[in-house]
C-alpha atoms as a PDB file:
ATOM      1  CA  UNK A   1      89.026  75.632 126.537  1.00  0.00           C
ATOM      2  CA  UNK A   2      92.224  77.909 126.236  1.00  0.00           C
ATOM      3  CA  UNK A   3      90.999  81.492 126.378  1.00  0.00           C
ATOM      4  CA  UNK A   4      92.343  82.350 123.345  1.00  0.00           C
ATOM      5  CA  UNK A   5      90.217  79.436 121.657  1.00  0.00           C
ATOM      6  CA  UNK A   6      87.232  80.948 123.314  1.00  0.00           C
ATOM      7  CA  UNK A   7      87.653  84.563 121.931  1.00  0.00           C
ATOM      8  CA  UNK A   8      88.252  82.743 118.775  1.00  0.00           C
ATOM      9  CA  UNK A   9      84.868  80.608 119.123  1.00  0.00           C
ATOM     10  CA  UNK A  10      82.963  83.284 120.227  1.00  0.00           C
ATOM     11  CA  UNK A  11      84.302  85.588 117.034  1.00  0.00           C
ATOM     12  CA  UNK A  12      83.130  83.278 114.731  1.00  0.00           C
ATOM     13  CA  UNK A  13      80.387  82.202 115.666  1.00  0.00           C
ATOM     14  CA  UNK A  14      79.163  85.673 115.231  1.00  0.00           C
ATOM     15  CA  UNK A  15      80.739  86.707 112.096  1.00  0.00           C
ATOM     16  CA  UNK A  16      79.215  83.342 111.324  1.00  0.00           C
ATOM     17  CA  UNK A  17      75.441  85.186 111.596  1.00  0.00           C
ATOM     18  CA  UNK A  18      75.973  87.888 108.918  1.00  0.00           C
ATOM     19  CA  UNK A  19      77.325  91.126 111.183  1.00  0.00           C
ATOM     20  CA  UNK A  20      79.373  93.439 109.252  1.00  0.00           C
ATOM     21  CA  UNK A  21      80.858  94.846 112.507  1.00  0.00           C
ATOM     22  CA  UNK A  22      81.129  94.149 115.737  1.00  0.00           C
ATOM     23  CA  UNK A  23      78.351  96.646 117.268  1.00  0.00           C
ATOM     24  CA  UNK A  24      75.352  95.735 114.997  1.00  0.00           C
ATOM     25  CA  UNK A  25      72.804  96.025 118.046  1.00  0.00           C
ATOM     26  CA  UNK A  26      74.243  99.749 117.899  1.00  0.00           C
ATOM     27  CA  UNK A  27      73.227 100.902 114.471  1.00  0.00           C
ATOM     28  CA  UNK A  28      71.934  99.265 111.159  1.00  0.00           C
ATOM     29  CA  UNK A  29      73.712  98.658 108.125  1.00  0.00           C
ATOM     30  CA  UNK A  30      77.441  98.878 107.194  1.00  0.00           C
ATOM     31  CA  UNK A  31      78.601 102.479 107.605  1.00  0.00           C
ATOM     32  CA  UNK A  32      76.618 106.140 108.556  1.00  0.00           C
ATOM     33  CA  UNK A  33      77.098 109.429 108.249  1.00  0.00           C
ATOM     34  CA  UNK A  34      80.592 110.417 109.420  1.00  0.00           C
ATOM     35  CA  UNK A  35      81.739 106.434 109.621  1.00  0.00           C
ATOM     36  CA  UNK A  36      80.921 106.392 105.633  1.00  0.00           C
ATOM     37  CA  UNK A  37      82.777 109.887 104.975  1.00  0.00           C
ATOM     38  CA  UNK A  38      85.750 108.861 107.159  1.00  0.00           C
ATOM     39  CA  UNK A  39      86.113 105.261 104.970  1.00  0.00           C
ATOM     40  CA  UNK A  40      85.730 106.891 101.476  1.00  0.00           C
ATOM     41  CA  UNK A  41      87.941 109.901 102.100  1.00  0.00           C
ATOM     42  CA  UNK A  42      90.847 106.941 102.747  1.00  0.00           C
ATOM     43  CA  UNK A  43      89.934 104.920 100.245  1.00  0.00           C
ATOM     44  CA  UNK A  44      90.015 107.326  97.668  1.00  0.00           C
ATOM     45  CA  UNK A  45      93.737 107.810  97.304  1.00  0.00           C
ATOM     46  CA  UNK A  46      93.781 104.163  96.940  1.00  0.00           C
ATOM     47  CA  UNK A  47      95.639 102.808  93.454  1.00  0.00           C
ATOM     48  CA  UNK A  48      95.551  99.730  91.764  1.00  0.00           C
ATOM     49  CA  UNK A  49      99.072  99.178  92.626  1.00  0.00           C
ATOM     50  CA  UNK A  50      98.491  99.888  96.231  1.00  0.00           C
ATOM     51  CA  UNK A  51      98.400  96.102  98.660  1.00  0.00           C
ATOM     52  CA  UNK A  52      96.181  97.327 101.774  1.00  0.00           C
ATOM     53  CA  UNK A  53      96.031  95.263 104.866  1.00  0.00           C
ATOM     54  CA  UNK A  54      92.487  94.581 106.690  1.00  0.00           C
ATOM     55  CA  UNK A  55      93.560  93.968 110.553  1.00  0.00           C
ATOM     56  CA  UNK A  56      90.886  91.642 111.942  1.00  0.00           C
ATOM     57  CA  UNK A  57      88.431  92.084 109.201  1.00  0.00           C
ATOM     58  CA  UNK A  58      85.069  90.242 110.580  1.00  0.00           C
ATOM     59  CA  UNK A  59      82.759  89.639 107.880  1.00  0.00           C
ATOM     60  CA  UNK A  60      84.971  92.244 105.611  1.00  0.00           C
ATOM     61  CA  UNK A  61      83.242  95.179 105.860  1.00  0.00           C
ATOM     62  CA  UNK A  62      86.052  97.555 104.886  1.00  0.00           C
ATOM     63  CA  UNK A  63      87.481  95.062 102.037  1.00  0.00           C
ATOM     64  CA  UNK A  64      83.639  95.388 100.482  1.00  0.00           C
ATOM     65  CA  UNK A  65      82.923  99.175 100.552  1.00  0.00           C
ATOM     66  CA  UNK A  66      86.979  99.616  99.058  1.00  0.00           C
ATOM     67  CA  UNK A  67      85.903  97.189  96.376  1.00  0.00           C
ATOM     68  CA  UNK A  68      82.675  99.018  95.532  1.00  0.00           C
ATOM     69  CA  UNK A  69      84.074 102.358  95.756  1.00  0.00           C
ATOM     70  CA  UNK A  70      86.591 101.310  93.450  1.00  0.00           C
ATOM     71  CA  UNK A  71      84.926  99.273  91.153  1.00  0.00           C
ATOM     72  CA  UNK A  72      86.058 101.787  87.701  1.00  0.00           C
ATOM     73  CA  UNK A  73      89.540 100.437  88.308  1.00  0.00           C
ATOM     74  CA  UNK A  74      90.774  98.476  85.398  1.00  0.00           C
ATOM     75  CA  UNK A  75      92.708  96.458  87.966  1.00  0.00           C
ATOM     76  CA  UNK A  76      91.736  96.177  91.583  1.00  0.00           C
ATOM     77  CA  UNK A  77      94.185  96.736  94.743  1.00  0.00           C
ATOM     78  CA  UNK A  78      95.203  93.881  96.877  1.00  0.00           C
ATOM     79  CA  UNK A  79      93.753  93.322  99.891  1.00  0.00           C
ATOM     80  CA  UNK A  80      94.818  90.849 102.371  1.00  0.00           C
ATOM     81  CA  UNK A  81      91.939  90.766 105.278  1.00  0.00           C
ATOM     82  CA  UNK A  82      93.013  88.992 108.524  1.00  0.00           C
ATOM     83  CA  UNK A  83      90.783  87.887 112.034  1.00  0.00           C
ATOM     84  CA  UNK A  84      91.488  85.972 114.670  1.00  0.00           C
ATOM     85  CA  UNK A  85      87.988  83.972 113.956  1.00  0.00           C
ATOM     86  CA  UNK A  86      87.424  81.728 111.189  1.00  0.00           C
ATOM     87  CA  UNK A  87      85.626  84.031 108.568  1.00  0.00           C
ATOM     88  CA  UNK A  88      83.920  83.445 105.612  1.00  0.00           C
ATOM     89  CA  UNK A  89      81.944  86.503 104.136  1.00  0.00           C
ATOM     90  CA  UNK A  90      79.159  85.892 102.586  1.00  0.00           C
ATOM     91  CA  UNK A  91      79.297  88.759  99.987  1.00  0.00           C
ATOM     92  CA  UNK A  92      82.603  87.724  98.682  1.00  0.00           C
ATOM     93  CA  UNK A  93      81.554  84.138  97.399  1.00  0.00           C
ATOM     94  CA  UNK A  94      79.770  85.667  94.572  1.00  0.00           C
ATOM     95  CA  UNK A  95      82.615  87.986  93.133  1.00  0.00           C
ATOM     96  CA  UNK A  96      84.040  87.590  89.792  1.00  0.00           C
ATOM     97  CA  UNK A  97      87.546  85.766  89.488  1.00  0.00           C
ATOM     98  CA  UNK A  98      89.447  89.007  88.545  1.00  0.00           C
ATOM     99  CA  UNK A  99      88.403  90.369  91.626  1.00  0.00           C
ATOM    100  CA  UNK A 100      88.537  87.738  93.715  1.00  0.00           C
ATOM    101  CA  UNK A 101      91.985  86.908  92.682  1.00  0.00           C
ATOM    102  CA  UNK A 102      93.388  90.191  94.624  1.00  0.00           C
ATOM    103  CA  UNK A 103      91.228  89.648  97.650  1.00  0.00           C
ATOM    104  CA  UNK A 104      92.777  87.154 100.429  1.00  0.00           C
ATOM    105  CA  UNK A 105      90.671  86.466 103.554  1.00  0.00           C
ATOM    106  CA  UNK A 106      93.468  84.661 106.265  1.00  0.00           C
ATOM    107  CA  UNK A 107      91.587  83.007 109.082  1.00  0.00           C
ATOM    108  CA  UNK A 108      93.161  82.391 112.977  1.00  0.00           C
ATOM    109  CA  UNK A 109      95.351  84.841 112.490  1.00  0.00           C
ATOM    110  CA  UNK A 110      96.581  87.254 115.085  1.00  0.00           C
ATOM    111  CA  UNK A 111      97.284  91.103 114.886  1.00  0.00           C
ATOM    112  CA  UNK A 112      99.986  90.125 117.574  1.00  0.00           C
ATOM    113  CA  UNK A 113     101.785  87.557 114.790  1.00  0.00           C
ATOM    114  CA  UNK A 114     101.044  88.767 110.980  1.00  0.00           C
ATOM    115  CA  UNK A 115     101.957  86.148 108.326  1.00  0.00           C
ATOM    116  CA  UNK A 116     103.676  88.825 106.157  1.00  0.00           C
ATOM    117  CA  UNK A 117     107.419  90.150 104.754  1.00  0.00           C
ATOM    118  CA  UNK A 118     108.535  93.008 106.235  1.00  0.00           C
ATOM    119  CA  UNK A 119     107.405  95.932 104.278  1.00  0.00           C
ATOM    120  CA  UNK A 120     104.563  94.997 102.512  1.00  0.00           C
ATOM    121  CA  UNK A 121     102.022  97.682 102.697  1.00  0.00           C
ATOM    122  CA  UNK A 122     100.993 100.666 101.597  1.00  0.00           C
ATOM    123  CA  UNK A 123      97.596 100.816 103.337  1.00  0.00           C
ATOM    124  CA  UNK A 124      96.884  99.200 106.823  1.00  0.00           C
ATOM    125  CA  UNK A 125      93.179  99.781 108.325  1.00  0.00           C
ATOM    126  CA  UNK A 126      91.226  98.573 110.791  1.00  0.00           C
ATOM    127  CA  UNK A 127      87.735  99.225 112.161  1.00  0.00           C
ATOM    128  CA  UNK A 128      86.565  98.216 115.692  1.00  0.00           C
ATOM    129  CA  UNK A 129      89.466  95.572 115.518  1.00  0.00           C
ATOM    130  CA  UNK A 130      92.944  96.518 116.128  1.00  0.00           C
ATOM    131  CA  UNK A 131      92.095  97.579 119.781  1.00  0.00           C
ATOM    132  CA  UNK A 132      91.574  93.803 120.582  1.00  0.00           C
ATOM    133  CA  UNK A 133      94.910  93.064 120.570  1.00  0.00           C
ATOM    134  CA  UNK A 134      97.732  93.307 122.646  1.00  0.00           C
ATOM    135  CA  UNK A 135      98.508  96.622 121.224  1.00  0.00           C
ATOM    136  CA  UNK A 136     102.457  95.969 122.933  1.00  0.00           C
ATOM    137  CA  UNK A 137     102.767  93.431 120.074  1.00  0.00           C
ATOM    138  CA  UNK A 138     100.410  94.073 117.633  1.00  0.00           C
ATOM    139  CA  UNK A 139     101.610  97.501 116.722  1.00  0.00           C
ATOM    140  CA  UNK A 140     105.235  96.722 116.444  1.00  0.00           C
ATOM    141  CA  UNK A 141     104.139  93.660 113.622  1.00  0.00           C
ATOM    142  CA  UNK A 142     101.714  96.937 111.716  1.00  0.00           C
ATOM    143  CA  UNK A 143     104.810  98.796 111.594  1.00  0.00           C
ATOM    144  CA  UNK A 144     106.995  95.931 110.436  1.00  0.00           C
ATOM    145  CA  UNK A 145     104.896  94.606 107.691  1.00  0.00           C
ATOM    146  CA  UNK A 146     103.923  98.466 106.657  1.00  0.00           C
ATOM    147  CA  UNK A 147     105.846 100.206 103.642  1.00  0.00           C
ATOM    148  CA  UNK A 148     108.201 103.415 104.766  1.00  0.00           C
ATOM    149  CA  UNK A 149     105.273 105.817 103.466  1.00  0.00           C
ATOM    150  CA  UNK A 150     102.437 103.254 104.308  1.00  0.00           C
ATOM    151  CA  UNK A 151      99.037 105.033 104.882  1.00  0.00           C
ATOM    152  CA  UNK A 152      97.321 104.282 108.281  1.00  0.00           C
ATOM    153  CA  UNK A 153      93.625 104.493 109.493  1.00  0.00           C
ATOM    154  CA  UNK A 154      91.919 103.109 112.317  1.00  0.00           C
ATOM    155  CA  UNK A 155      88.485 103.541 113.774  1.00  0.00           C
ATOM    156  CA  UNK A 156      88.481 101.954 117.328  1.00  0.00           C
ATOM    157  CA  UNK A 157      85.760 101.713 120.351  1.00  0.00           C
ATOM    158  CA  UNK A 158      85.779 104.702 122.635  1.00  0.00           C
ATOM    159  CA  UNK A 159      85.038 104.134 126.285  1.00  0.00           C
ATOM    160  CA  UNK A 160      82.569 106.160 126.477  1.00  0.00           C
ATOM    161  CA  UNK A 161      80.857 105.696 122.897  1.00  0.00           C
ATOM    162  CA  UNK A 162      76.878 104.367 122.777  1.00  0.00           C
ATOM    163  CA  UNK A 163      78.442 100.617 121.666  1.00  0.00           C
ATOM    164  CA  UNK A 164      80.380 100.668 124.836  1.00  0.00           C
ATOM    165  CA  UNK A 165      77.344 102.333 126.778  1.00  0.00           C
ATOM    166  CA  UNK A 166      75.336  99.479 125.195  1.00  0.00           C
ATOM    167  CA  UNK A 167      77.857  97.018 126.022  1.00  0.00           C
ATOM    168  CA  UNK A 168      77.792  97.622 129.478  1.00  0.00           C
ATOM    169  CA  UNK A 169      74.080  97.304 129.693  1.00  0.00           C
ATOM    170  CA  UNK A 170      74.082  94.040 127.754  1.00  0.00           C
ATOM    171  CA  UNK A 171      76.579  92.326 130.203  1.00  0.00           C
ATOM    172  CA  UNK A 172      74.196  93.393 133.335  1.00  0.00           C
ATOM    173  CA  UNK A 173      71.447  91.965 131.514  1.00  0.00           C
ATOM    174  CA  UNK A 174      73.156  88.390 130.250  1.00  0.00           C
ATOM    175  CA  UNK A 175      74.495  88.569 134.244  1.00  0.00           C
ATOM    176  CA  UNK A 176      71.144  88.741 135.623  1.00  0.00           C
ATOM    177  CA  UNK A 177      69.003  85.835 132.966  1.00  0.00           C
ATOM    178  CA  UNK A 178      72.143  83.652 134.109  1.00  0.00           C
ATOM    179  CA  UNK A 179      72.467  84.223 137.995  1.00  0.00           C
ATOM    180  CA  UNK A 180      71.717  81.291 139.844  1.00  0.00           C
ATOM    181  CA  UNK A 181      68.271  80.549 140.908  1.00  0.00           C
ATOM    182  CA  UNK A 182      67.942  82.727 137.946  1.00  0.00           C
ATOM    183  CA  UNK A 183      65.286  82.505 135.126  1.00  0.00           C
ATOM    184  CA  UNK A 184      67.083  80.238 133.119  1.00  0.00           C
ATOM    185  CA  UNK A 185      67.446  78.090 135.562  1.00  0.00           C
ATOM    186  CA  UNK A 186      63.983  78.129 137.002  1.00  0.00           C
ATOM    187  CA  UNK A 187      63.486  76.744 133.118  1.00  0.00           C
ATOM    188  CA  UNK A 188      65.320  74.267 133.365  1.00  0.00           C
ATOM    189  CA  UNK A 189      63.467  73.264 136.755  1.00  0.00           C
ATOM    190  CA  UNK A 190      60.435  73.554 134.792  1.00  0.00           C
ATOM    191  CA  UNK A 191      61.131  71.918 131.785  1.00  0.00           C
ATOM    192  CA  UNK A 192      60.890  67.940 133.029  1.00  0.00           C
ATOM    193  CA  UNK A 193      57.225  69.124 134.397  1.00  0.00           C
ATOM    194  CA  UNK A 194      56.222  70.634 130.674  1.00  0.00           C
ATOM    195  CA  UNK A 195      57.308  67.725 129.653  1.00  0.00           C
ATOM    196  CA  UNK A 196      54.969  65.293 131.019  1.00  0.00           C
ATOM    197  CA  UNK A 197      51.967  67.273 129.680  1.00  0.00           C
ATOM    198  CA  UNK A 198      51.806  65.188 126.124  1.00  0.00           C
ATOM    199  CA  UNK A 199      49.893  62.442 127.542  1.00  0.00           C
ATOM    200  CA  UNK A 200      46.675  62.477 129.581  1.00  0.00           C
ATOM    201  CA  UNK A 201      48.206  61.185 132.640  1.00  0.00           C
ATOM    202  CA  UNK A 202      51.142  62.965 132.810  1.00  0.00           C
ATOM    203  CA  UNK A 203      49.344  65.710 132.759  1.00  0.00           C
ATOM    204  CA  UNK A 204      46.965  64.453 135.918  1.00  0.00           C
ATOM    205  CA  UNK A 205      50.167  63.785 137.592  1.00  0.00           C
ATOM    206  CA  UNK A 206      51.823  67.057 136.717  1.00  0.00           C
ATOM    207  CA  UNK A 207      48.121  68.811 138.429  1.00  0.00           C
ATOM    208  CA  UNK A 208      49.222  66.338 141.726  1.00  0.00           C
ATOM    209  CA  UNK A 209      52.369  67.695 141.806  1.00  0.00           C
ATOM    210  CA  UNK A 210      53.496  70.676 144.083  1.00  0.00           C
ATOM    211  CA  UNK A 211      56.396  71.039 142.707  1.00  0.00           C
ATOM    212  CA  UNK A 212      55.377  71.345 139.487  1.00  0.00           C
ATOM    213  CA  UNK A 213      53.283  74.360 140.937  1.00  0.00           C
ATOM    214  CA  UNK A 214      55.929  75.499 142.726  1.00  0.00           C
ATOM    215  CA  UNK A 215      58.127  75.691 139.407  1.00  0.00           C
ATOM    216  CA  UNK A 216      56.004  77.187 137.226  1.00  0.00           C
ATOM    217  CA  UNK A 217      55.289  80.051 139.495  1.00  0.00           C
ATOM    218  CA  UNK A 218      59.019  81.036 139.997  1.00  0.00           C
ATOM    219  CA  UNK A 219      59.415  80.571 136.030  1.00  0.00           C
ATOM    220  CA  UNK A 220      56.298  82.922 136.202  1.00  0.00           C
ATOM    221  CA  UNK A 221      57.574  85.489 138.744  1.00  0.00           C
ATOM    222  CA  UNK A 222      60.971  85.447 136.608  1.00  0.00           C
ATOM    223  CA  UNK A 223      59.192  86.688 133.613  1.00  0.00           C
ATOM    224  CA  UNK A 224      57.572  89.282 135.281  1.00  0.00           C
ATOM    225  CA  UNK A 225      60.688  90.473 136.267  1.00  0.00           C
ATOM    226  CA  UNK A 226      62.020  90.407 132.898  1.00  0.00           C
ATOM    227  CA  UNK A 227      59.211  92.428 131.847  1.00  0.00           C
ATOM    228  CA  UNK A 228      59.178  94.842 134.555  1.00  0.00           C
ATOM    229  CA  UNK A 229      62.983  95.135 133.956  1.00  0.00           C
ATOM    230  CA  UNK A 230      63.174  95.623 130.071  1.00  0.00           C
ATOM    231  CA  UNK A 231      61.557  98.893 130.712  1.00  0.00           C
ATOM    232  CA  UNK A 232      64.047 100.694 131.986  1.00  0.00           C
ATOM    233  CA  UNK A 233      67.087  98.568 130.858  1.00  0.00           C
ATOM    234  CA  UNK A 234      69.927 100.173 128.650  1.00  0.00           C
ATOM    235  CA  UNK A 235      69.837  96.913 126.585  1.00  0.00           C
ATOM    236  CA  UNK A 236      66.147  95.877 126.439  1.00  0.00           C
ATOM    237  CA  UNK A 237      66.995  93.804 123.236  1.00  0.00           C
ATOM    238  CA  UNK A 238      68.477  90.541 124.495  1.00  0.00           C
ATOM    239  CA  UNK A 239      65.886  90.322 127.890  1.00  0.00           C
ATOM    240  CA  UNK A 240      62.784  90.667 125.476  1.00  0.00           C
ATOM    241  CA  UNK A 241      64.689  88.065 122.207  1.00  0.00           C
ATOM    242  CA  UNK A 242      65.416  85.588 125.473  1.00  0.00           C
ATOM    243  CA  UNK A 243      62.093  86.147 127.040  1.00  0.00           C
ATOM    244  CA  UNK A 244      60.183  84.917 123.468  1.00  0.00           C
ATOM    245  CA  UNK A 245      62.733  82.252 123.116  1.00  0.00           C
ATOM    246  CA  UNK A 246      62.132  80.687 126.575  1.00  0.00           C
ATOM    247  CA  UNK A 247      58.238  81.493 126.279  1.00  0.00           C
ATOM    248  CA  UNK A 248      58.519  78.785 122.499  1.00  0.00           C
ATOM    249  CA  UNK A 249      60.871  76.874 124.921  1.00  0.00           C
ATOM    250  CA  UNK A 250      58.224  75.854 127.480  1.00  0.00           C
ATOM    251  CA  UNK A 251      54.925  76.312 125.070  1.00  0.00           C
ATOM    252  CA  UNK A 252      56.716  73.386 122.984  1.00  0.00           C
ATOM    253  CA  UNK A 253      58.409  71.001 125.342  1.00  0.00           C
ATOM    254  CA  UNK A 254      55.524  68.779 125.594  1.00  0.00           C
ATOM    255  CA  UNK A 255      55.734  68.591 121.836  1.00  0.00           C
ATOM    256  CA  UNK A 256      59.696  67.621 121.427  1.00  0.00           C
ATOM    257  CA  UNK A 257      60.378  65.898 124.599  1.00  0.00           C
ATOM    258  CA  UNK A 258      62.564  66.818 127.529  1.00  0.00           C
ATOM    259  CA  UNK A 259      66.002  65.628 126.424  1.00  0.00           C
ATOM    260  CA  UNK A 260      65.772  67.795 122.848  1.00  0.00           C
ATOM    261  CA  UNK A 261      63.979  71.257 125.143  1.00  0.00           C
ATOM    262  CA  UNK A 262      66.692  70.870 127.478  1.00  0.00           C
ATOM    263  CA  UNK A 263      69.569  70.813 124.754  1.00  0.00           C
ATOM    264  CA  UNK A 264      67.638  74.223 123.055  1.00  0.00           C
ATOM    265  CA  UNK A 265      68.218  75.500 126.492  1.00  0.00           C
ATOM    266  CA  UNK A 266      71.392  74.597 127.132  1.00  0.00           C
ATOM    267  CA  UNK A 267      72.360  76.285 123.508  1.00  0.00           C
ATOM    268  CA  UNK A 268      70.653  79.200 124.487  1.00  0.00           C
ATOM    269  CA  UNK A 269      73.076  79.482 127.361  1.00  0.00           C
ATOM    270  CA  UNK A 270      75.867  78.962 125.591  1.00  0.00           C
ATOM    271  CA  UNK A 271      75.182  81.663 122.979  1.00  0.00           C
ATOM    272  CA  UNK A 272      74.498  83.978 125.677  1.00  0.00           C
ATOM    273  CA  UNK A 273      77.923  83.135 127.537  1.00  0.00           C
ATOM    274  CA  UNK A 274      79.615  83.861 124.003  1.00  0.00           C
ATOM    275  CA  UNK A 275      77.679  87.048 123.668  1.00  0.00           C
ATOM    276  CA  UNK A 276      78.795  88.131 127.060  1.00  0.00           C
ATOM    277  CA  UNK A 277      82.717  87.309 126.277  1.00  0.00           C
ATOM    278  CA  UNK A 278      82.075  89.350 123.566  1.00  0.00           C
ATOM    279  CA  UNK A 279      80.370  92.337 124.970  1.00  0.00           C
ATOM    280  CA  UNK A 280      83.403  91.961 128.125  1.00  0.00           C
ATOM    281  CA  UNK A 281      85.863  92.031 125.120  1.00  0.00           C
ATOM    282  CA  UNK A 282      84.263  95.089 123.761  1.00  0.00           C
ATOM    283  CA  UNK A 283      84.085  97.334 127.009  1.00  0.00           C
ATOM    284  CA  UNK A 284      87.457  95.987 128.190  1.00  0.00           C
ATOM    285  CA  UNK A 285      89.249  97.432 124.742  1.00  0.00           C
ATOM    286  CA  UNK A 286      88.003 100.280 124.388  1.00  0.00           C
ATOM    287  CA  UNK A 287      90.289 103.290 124.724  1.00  0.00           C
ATOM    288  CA  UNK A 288      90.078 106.294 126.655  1.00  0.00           C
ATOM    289  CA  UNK A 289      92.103 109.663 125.770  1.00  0.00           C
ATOM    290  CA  UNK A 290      94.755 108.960 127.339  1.00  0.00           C
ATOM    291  CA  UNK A 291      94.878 105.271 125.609  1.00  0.00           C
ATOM    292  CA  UNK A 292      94.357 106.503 122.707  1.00  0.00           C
ATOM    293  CA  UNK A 293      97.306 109.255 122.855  1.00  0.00           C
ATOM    294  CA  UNK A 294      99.713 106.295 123.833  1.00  0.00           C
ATOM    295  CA  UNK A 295      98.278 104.245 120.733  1.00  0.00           C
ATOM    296  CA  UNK A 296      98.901 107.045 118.610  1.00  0.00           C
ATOM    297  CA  UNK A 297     102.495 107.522 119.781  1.00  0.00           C
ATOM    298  CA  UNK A 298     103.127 104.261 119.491  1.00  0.00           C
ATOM    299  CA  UNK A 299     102.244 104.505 115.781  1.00  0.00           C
ATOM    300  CA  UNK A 300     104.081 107.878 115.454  1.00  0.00           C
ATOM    301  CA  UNK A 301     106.633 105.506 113.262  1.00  0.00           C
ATOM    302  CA  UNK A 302     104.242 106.263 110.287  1.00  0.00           C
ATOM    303  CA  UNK A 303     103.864 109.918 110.805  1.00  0.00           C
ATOM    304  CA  UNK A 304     101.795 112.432 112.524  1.00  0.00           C
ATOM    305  CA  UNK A 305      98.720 110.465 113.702  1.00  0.00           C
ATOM    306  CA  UNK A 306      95.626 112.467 113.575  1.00  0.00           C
ATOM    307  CA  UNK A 307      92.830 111.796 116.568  1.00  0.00           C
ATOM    308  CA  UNK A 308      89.778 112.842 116.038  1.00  0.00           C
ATOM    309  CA  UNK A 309      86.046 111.509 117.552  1.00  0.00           C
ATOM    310  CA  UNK A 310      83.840 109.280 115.315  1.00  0.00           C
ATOM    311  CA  UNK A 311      80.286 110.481 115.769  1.00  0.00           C
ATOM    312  CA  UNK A 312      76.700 109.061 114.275  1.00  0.00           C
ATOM    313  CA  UNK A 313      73.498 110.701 114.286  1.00  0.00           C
ATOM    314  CA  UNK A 314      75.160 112.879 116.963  1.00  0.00           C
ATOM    315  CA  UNK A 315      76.230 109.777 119.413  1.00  0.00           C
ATOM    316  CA  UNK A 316      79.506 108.969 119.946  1.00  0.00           C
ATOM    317  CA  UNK A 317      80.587 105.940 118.193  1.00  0.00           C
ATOM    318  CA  UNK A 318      84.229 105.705 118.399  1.00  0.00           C
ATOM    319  CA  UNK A 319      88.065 107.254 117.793  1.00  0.00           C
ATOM    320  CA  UNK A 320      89.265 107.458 114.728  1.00  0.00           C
ATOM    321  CA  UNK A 321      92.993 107.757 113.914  1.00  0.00           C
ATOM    322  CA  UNK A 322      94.765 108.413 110.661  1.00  0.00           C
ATOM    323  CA  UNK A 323      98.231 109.338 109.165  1.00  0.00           C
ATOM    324  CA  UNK A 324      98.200 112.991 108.032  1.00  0.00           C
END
């Protein structure tokens, strides 16, 4: 698979489970504290003649608090909301025609190569998106499709922010359930001797079998290692979800049969190989100061950028960046 195709898998397969953003393990909900007061301070000068642009929108999170916040207008904005994924939001099904009418979700589309005329914006945002992209390209189509006084705001990762902190810790921890001889692999050893237990001599031959000892107590040594190692991990989250997912895994394969507990297992590899690209992704993006001075010179086209730290509950979440 073309990497490209894999980002773009991987993308929606996540906006696919309901996420409003793309560091949900890092805080709950759509927006807090300063996040919130950043978004409604821009959106407030927004007018119902105003077209905003959405760079790689997700699940829409920024479309749907604009549309709330602005929900006295007698006509609404229009926003066109673009991502790389193939996005469906699950909010926006419901809305009435009116509004719906002035809201465009565009799937597979890149930041690098927007599907617009020249000059026609008066709003572009982005949150935790626009850093994804080959910022070389990307930022030269914003400008291009962006009206001469077009209004900019960004929020973008931060290299040293708790997502990116969490990220790190998350791609340690999918490294280690996948290493060879690994515990998903001692599963998978496993597995064909589980199997056997649904009849009465299976089982006796299972009880014969050294190697079916000899599998179950690296599958057990694996877990105890998981355990011991949640405690002190920086992502605890995805050891403990795997560790109850394998422990269903191996109490039920005598129930469903090898060939259907090996496929859950093999899907439970796959999702974590997604999750990693994403989590790599994430880390690999985010900006430090000095990226994030040549971003903002790069959008000095617009006006004076203003840089300023995104903080929640007192951790650091992220840069924000906004025309003055």
């Amino acid at each position: 698979m073309h990497a490209n195709d894999e980002r773009r898998a991987s993308w929606s397969q996540y906006w696919a489970s309901g996420a409003l953003h793309s560091c949900a393990g890092s805080f709950d909900g759509n927006y807090d504290d300063a996040i919130a007061h950043f978004w409604r301070q821009v959106f407030e000068s927004v007018q119902a003649s105003d077209r905003v642009l959405d760079i790689a929108t997700g699940n829409g999170a920024l479309p749907q608090l604009l549309l709330e916040m602005r929900r006295e207008m007698t006509q609404m904005p229009h926003i066109d909301a673009v991502d790389l994924a193939q996005i469906d939001p699950p909010w926006a099904r419901s809305l009435a025609p009116e509004v719906s009418a002035r809201l465009h979700f565009h799937s597979a589309i890149a930041a690098e190569k927007l599907p617009f005329a020249d000059c026609s914006f008066d709003l572009v945002v982005s949150q935790y998106g626009l850093e994804y992209s080959d910022l070389s390209q990307s930022v030269v189509e914003l400008l291009r499709v962006s009206k001469a006084q077009a209004r900019l705001a960004l929020i973008v990762h931060h290299a040293d922010s708790l997502p990116v902190r969490l990220g790190r810790a998350e791609l340690l921890e999918i490294d280690w359930l996948s290493q060879s001889g690994g515990l998903l692999q001692r599963t998978r050893r496993l597995l064909p001797f589980l199997a056997r237990l649904n009849t009465p001599a299976g089982m006796a031959s299972v009880q014969r079998d050294p190697s079916a000892a000899k599998a179950r107590s690296q599958y057990n040594d694996s877990m105890r290692e998981l355990q011991l190692r949640s405690a002190s991990s920086g992502a605890p989250d995805i050891l403990l979800e795997t560790q109850a997912a394998l422990g269903a895994l191996t109490a039920n394969a005598a129930t469903i049969g090898l060939a259907p507990a090996e496929a859950r297992l093999t899907a439970m590899r796959e999702s974590l190989r997604m999750a990693r690209l994403r989590q790599a992704e994430l880390v690999g993006h985010a900006l430090d100061a000095q990226a994030v001075d040549a971003l903002a010179a790069r959008l000095a086209p617009l006006g004076v950028i203003e840089v300023a730290q995104i903080r929640v509950q007192s951790e650091l979440f992220g840069w924000s960046l906004r025309t003055q």
